[in-house]
PDB file of N, CA and C in Angstrom:
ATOM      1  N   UNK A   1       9.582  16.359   0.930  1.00  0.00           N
ATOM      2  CA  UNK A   1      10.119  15.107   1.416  1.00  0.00           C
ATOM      3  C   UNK A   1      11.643  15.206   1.405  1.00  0.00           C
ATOM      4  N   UNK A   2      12.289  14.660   2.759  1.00  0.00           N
ATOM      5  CA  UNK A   2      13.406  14.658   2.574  1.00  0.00           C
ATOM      6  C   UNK A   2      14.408  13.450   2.936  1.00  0.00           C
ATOM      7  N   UNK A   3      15.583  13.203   2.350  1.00  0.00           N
ATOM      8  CA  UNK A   3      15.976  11.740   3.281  1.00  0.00           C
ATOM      9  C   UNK A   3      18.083  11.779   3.318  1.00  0.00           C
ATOM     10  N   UNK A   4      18.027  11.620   3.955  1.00  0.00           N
ATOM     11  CA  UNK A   4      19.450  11.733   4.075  1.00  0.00           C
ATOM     12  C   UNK A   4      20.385  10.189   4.069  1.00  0.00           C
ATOM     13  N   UNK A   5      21.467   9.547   3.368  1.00  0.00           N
ATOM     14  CA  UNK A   5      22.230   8.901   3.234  1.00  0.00           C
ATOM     15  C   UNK A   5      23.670   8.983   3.697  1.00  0.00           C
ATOM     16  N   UNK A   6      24.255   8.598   4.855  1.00  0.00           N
ATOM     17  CA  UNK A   6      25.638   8.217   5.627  1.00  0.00           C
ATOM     18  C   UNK A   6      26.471   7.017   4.862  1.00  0.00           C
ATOM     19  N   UNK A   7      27.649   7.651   4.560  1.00  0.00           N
ATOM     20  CA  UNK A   7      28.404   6.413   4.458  1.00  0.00           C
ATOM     21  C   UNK A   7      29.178   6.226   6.003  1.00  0.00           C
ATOM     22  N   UNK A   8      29.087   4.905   5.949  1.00  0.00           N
ATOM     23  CA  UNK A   8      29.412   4.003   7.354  1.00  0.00           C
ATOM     24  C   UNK A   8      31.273   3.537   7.051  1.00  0.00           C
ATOM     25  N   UNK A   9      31.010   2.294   6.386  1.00  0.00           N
ATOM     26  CA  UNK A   9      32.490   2.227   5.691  1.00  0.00           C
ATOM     27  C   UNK A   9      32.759   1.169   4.957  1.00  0.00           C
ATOM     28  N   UNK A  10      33.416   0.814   4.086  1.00  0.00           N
ATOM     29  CA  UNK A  10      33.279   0.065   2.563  1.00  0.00           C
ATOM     30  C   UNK A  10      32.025   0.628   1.813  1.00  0.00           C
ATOM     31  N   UNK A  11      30.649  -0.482   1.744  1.00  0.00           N
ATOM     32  CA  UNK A  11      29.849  -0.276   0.684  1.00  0.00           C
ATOM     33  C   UNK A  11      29.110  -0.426   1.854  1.00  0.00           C
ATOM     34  N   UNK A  12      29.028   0.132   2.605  1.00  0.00           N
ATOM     35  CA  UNK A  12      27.652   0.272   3.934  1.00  0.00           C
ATOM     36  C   UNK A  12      27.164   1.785   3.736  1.00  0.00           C
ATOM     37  N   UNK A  13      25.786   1.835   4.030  1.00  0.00           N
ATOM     38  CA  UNK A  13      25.201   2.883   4.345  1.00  0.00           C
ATOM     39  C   UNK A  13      24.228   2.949   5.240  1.00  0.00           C
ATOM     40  N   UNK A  14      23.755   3.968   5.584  1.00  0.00           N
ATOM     41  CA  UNK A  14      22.730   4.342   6.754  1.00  0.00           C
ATOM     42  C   UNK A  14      21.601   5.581   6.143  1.00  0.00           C
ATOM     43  N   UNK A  15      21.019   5.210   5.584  1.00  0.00           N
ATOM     44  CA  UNK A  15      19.740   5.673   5.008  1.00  0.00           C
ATOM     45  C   UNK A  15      18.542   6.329   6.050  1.00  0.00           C
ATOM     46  N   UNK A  16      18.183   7.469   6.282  1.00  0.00           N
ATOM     47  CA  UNK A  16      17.060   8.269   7.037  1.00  0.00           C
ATOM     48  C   UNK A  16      16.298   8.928   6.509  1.00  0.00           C
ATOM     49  N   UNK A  17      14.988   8.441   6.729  1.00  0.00           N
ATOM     50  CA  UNK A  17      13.849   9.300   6.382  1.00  0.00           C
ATOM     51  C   UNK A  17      13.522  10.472   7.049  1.00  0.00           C
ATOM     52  N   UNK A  18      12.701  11.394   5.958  1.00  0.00           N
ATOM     53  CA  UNK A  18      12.481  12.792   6.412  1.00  0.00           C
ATOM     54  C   UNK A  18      12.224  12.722   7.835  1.00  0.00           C
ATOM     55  N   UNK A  19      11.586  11.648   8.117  1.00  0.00           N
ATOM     56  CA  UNK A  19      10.249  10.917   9.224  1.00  0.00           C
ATOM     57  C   UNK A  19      10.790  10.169  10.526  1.00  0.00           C
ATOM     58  N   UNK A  20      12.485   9.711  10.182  1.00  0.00           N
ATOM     59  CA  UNK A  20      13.396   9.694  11.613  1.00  0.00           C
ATOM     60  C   UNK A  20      13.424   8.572  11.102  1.00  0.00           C
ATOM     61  N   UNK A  21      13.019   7.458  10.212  1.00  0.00           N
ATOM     62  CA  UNK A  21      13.337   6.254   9.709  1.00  0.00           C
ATOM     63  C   UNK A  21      14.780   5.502   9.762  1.00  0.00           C
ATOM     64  N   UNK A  22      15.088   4.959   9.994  1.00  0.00           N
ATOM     65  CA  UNK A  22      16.518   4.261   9.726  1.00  0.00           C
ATOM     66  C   UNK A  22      16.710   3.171   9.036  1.00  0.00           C
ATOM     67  N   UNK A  23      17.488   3.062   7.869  1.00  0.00           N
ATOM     68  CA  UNK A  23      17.775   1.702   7.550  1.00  0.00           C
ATOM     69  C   UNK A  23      19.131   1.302   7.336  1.00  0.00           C
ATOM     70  N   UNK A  24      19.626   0.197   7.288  1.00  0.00           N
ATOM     71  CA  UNK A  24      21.044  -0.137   7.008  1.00  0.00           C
ATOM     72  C   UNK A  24      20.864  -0.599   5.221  1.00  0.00           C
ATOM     73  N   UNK A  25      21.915  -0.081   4.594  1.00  0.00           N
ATOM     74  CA  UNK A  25      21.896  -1.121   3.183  1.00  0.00           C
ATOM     75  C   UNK A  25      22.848  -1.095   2.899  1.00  0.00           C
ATOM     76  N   UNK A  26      23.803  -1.815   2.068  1.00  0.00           N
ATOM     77  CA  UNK A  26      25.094  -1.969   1.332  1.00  0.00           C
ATOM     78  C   UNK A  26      25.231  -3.297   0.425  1.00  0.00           C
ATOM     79  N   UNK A  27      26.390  -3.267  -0.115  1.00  0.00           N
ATOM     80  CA  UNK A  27      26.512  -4.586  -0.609  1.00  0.00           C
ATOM     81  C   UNK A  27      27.810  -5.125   0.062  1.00  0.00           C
ATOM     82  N   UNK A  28      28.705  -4.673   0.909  1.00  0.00           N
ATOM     83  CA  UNK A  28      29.990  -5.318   1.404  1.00  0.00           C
ATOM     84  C   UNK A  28      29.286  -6.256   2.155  1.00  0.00           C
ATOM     85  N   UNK A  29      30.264  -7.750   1.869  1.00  0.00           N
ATOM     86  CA  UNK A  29      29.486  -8.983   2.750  1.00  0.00           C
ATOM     87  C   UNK A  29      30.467  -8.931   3.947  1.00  0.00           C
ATOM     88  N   UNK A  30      29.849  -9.028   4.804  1.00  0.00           N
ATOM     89  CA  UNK A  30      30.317  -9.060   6.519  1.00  0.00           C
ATOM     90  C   UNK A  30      30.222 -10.920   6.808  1.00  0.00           C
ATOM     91  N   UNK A  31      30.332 -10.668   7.980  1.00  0.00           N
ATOM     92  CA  UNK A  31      30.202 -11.820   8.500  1.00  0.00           C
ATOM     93  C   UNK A  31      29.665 -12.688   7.604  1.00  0.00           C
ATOM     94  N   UNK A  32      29.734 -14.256   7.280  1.00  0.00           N
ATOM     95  CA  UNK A  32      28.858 -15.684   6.907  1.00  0.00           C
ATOM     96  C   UNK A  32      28.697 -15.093   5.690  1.00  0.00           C
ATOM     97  N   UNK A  33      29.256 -13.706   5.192  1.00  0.00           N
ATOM     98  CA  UNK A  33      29.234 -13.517   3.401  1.00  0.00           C
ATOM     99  C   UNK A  33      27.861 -12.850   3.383  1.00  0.00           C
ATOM    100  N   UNK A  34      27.198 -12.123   4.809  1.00  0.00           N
ATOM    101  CA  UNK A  34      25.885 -11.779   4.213  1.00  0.00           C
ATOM    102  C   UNK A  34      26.127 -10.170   4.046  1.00  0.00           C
ATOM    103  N   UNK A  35      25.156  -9.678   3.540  1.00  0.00           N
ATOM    104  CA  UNK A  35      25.689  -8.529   3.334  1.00  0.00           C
ATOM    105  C   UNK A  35      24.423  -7.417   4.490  1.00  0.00           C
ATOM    106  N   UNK A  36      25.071  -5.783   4.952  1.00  0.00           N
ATOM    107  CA  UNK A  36      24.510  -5.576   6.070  1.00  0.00           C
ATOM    108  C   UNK A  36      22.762  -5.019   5.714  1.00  0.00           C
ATOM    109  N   UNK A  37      22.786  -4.968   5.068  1.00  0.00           N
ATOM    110  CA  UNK A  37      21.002  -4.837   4.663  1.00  0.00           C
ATOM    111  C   UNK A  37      20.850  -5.168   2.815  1.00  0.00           C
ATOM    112  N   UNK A  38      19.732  -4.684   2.207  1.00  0.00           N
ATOM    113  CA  UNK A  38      19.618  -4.879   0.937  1.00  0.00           C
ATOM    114  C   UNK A  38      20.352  -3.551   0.141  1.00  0.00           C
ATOM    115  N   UNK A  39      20.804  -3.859  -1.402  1.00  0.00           N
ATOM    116  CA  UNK A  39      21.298  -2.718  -1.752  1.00  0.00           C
ATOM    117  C   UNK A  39      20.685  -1.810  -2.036  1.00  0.00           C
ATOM    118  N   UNK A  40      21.516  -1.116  -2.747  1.00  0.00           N
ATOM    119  CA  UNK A  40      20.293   0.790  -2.822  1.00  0.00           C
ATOM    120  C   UNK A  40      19.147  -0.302  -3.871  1.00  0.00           C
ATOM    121  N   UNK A  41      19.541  -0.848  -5.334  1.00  0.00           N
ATOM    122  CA  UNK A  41      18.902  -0.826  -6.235  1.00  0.00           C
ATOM    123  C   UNK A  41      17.822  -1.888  -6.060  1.00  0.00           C
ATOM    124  N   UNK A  42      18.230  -2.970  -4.829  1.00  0.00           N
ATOM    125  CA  UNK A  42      16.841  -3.780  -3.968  1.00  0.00           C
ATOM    126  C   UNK A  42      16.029  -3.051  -3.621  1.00  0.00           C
ATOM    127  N   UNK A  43      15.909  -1.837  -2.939  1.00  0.00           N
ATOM    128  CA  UNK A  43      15.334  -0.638  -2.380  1.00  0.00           C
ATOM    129  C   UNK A  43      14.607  -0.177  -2.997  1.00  0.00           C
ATOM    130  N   UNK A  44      15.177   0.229  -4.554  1.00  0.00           N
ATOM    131  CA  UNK A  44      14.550   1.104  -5.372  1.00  0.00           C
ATOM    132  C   UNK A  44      13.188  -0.392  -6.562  1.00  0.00           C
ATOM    133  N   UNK A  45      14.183  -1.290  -6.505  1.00  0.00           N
ATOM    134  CA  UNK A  45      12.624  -2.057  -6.428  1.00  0.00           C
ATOM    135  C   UNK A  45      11.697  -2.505  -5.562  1.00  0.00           C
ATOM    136  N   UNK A  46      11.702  -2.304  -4.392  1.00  0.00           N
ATOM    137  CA  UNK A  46      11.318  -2.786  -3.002  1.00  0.00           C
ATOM    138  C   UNK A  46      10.155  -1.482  -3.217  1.00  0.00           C
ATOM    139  N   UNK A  47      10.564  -0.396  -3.421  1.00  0.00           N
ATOM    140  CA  UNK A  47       9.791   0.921  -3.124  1.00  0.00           C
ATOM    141  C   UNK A  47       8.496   1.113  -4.439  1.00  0.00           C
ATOM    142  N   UNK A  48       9.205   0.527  -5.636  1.00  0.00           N
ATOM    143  CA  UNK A  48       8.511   0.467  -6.583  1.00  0.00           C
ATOM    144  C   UNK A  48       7.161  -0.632  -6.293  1.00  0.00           C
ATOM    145  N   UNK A  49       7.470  -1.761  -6.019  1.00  0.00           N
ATOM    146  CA  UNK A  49       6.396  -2.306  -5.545  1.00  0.00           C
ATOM    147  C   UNK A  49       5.554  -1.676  -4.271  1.00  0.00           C
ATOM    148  N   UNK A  50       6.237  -1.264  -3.585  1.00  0.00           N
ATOM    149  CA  UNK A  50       5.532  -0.066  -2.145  1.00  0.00           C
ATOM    150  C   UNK A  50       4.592   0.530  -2.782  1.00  0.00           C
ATOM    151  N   UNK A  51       5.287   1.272  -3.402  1.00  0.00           N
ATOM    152  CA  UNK A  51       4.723   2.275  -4.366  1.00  0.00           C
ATOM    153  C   UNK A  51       2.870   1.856  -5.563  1.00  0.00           C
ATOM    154  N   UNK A  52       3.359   0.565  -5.699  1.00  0.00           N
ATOM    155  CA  UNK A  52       2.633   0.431  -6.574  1.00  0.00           C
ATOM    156  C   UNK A  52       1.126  -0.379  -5.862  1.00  0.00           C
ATOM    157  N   UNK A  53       1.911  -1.122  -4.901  1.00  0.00           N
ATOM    158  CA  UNK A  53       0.939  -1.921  -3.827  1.00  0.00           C
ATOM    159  C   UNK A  53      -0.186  -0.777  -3.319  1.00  0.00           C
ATOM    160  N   UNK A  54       0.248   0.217  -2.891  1.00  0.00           N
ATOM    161  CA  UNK A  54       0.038   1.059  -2.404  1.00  0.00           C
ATOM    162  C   UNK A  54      -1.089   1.458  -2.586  1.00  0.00           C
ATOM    163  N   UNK A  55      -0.752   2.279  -4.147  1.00  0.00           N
ATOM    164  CA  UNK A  55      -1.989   2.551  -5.337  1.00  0.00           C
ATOM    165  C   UNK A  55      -3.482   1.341  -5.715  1.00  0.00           C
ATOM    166  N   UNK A  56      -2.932   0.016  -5.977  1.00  0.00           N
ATOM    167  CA  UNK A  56      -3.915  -0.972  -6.036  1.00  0.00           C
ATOM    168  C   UNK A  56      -4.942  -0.963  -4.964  1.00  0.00           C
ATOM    169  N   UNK A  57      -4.299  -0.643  -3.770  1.00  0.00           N
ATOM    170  CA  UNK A  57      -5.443  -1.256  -2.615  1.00  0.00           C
ATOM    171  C   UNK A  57      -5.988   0.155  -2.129  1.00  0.00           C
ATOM    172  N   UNK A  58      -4.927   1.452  -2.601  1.00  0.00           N
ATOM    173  CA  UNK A  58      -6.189   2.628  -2.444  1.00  0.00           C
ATOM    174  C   UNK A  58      -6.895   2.625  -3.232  1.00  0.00           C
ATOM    175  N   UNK A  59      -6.952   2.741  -4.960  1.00  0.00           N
ATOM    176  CA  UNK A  59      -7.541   2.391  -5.591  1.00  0.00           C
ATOM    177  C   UNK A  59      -8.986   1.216  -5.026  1.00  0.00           C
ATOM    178  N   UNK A  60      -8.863   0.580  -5.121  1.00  0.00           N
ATOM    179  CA  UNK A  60     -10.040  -0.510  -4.360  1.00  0.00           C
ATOM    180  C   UNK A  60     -10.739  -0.247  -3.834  1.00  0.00           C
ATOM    181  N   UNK A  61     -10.196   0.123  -2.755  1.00  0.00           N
ATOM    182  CA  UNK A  61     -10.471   0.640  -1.275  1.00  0.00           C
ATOM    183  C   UNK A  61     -11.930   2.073  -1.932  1.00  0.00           C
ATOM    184  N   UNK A  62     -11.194   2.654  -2.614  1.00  0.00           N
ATOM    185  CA  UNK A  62     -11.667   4.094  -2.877  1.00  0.00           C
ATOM    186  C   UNK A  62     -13.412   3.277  -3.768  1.00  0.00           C
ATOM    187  N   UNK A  63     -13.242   2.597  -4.445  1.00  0.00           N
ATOM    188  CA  UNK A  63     -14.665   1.781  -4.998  1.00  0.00           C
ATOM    189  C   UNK A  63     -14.986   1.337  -4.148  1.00  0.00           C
ATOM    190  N   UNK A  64     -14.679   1.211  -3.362  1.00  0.00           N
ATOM    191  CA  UNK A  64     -15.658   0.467  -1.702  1.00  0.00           C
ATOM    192  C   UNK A  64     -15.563  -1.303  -2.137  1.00  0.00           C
ATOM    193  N   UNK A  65     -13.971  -1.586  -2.441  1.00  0.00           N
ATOM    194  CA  UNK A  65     -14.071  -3.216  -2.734  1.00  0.00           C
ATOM    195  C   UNK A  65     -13.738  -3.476  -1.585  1.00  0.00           C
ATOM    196  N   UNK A  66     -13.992  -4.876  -1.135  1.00  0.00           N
ATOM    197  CA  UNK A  66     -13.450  -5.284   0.192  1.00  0.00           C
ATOM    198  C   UNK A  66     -11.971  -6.188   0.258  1.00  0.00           C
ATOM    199  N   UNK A  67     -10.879  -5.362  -0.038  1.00  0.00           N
ATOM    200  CA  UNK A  67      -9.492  -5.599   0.015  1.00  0.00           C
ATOM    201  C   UNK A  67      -9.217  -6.360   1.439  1.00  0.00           C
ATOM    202  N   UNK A  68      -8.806  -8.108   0.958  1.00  0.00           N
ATOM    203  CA  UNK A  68      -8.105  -8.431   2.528  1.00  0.00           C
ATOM    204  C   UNK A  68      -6.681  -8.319   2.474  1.00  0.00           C
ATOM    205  N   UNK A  69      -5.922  -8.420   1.253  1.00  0.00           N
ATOM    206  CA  UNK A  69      -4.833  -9.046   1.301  1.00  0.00           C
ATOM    207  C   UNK A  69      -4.383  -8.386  -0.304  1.00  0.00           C
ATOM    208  N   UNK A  70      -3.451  -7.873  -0.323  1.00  0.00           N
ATOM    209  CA  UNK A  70      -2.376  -7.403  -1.235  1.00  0.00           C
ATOM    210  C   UNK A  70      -0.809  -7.708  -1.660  1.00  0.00           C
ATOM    211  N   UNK A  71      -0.665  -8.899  -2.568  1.00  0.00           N
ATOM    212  CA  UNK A  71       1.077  -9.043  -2.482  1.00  0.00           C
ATOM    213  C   UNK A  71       1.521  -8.749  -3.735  1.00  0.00           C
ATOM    214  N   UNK A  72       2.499  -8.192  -3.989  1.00  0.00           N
ATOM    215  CA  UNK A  72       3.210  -7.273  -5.181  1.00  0.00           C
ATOM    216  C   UNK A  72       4.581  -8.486  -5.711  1.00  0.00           C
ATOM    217  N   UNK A  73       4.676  -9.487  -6.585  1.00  0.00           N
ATOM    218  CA  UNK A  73       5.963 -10.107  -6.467  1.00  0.00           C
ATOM    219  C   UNK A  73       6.619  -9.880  -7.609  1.00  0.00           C
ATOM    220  N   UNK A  74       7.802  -8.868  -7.640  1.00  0.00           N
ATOM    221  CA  UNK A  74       8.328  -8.086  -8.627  1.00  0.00           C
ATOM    222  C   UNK A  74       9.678  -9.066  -8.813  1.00  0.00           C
ATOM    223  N   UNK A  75      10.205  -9.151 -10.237  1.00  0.00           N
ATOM    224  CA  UNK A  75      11.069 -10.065 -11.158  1.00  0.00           C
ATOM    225  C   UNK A  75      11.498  -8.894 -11.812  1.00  0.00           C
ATOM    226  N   UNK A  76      12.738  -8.309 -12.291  1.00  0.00           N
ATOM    227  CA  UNK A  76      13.276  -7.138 -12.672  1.00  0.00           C
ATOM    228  C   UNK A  76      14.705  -7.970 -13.305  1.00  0.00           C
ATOM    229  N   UNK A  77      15.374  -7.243 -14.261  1.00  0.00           N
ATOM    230  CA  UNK A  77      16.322  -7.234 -15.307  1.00  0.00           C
ATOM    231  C   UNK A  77      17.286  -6.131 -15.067  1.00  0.00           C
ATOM    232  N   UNK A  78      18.703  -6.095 -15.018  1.00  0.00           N
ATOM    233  CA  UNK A  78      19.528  -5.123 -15.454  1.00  0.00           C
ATOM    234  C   UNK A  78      20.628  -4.868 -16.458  1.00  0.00           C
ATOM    235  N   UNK A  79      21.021  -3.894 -16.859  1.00  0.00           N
ATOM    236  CA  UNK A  79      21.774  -3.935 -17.647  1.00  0.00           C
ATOM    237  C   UNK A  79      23.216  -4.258 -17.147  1.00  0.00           C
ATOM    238  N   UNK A  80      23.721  -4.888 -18.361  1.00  0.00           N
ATOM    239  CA  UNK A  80      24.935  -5.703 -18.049  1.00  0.00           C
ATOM    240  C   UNK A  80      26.460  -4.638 -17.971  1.00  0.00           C
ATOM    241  N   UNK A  81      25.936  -3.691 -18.575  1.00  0.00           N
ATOM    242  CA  UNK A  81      27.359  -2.761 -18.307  1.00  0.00           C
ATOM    243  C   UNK A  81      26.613  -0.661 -17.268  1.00  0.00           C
ATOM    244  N   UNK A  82      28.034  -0.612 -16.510  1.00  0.00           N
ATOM    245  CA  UNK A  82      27.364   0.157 -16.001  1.00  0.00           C
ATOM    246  C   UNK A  82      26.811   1.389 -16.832  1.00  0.00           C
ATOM    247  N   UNK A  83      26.066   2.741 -16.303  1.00  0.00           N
ATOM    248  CA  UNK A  83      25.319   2.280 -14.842  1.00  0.00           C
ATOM    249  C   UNK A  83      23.866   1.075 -15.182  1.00  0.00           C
ATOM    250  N   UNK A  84      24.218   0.139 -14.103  1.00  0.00           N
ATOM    251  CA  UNK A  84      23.425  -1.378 -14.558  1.00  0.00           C
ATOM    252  C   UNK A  84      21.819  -0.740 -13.829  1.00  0.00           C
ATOM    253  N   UNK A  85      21.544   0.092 -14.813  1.00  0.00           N
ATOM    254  CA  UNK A  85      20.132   0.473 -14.814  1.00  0.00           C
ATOM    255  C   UNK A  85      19.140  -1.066 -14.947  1.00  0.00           C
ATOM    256  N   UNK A  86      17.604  -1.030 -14.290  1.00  0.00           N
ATOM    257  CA  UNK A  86      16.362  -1.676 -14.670  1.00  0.00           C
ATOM    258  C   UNK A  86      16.109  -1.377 -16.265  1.00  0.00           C
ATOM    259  N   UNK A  87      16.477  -2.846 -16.724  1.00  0.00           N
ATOM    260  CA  UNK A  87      15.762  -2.912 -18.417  1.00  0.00           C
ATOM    261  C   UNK A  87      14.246  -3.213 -18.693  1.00  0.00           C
ATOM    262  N   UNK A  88      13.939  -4.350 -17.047  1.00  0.00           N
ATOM    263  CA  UNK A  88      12.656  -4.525 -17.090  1.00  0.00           C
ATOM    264  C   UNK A  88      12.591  -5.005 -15.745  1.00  0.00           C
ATOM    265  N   UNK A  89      11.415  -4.893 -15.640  1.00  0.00           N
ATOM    266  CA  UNK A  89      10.370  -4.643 -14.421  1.00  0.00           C
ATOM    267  C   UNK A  89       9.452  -5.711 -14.246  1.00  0.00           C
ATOM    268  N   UNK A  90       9.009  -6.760 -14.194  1.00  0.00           N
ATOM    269  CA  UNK A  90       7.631  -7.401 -14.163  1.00  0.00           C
ATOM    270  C   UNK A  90       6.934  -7.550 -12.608  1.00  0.00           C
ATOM    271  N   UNK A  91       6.030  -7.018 -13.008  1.00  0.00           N
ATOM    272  CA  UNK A  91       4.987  -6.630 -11.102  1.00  0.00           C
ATOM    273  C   UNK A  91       3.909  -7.855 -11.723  1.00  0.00           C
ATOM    274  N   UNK A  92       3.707  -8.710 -10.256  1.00  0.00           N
ATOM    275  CA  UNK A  92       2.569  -9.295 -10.658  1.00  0.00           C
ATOM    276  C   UNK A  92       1.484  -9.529  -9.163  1.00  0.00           C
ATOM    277  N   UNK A  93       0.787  -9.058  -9.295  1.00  0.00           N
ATOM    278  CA  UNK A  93      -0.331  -8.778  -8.431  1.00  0.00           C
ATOM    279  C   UNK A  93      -1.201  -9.876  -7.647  1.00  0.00           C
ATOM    280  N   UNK A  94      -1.400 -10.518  -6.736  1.00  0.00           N
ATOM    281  CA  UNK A  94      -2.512 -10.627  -5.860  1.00  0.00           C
ATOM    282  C   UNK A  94      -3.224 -10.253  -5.335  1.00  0.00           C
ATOM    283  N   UNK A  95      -4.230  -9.927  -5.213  1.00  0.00           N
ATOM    284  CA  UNK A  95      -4.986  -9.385  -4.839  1.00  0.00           C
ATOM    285  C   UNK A  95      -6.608 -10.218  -4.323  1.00  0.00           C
ATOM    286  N   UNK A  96      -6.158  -9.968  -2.762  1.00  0.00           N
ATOM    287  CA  UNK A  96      -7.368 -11.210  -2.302  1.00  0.00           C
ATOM    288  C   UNK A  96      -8.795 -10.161  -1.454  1.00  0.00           C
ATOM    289  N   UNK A  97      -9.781 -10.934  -1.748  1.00  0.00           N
ATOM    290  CA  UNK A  97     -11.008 -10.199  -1.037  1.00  0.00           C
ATOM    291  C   UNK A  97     -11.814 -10.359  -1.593  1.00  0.00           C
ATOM    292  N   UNK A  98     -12.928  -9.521  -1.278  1.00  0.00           N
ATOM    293  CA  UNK A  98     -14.780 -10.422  -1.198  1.00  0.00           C
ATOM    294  C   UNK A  98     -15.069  -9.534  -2.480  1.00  0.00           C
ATOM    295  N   UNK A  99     -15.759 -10.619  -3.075  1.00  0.00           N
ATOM    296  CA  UNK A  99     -16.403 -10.120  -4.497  1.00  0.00           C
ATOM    297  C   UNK A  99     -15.843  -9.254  -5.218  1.00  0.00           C
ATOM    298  N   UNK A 100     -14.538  -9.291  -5.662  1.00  0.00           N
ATOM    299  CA  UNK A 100     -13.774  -8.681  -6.092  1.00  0.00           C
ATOM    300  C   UNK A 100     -13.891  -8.649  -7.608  1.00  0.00           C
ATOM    301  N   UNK A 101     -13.993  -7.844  -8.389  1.00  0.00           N
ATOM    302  CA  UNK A 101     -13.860  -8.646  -9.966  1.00  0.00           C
ATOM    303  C   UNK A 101     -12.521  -8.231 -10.656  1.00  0.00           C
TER     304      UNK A 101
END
């Protein structure tokens, strides 16, 4: 797997997947104060739930449950001095479908 990261200019970047993917992320606020996509460390929880969503409904799937609907809504903590690493993580799961236990 491979992915390549461009700096654009201030705190912008241009993020590509092995796979031709493109994304914008930074934290410099542009225009109306918004900023041009989410930051790296939104990403890296964004992916963690990807990641984890992912697993639940193959998982399932793989018992022959009947998965309709999967939502991951992640609440995370950082540390207050740099690097402002994840102290905590909380994933909390939905998980909708037929006769599920």
């Amino acid at each position: 797997m491979k992915a390549r990261v461009k700096w654009v200019e201030e705190r912008t970047f241009v993020g590509e997947s092995g796979s031709g993917h493109k994304l914008v992320l930074g934290t410099a606020p542009g225009p109306e104060g918004r900023t041009p996509g989410p930051s790296p460390m939104e990403l890296v929880l964004i992916g963690t739930g990807g990641c984890s969503a992912y697993d639940v409904v193959h998982i399932l799937e793989k018992g022959r449950d009947a998965v309709e609907d999967c939502v991951v809504e992640l609440e995370a903590d950082r540390a207050e001095t740099e690097p402002r690493v994840f102290t905590r993580i909380h994933m909390h799961f939905v998980v909708k479908g037929r006769q599920l236990s």
